[in-house]
Protein backbone atom coordinates (compact mmCIF):
# COMPACT_ATOMS: atom_id res chain seq x y z
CA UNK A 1 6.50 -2.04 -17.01
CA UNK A 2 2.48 -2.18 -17.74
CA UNK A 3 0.06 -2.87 -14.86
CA UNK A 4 -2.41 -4.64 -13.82
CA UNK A 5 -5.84 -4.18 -11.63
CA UNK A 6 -6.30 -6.86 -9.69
CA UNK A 7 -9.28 -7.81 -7.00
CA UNK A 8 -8.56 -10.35 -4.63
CA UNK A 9 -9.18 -11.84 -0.93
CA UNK A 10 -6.35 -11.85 1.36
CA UNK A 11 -6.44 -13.16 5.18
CA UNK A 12 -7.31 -9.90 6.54
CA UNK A 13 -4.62 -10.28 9.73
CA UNK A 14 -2.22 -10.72 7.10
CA UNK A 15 -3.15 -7.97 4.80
CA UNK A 16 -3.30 -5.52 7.75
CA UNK A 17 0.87 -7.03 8.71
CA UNK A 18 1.68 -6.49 5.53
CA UNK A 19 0.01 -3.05 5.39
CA UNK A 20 1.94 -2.28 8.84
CA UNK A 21 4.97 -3.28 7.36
CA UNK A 22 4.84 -1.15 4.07
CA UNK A 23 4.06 1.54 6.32
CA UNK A 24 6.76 1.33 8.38
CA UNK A 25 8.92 1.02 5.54
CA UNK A 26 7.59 3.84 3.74
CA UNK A 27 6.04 5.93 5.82
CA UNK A 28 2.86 5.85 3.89
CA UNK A 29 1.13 3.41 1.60
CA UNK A 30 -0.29 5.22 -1.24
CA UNK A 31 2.05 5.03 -4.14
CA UNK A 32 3.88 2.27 -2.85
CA UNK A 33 1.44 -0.26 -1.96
CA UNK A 34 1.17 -1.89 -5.17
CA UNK A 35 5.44 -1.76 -5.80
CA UNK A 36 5.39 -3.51 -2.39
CA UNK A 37 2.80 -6.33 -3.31
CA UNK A 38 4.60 -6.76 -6.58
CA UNK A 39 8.03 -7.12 -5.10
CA UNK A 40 6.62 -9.96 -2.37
CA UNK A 41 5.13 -11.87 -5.38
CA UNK A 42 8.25 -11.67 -7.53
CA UNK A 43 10.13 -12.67 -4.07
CA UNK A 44 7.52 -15.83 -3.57
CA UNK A 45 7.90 -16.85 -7.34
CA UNK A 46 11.85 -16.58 -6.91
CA UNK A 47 12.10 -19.13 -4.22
CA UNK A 48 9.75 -21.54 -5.97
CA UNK A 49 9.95 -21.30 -9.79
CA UNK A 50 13.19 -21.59 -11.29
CA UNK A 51 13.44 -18.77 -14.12
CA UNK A 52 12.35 -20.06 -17.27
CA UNK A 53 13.60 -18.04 -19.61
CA UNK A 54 17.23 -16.00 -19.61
CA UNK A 55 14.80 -13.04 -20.35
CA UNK A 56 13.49 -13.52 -16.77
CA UNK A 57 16.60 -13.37 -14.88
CA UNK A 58 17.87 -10.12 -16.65
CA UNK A 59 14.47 -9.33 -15.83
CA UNK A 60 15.07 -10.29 -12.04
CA UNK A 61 18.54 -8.08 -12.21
CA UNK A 62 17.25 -4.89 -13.81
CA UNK A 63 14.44 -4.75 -11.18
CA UNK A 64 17.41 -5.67 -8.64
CA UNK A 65 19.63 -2.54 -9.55
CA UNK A 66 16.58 -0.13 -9.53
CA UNK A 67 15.91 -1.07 -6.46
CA UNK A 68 19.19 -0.32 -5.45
CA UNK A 69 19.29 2.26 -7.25
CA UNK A 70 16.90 3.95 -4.89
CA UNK A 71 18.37 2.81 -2.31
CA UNK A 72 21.46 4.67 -2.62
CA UNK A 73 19.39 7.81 -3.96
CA UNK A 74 18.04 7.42 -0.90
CA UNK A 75 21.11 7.72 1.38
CA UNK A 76 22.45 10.45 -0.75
CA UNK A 77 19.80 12.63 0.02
CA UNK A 78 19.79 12.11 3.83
CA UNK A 79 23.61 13.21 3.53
CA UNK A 80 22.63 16.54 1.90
């Protein structure tokens, strides 16, 4: 997956909520800052555009199982 540099103004009591809650996620924002903005706009752009392509919905999967991926990497390593 390529990516991009953005610039942009958010509503700064919404940035800093959305900072709090990667934080509290994560423990820590750098490195996962920019995952966690992508995810919310591929979350927004779920609910209102329908996929357009099937492309885009194996798209939508693959990042899906990744993400659980980690998830379960992640409770496999608290075990140990």
């Amino acid at each position: 997956m390529s990516r991009a540099k953005i610039s942009i103004y958010v509503d700064e009591v919404v940035w800093q909520e959305f900072k709090a809650y990667v934080m509290g996620k994560h423990g820590k924002l750098h490195g996962v800052l920019g995952e966690e903005v992508t995810k919310a706009l591929e979350d927004c752009l779920s609910r209102v555009a329908a996929p357009k392509s099937a492309e885009a919905q194996l798209y939508r999967i693959l990042r899906a199982i990744i993400e659980l991926n980690k998830v379960v990497d992640d409770i496999l390593e608290v075990r140990e």
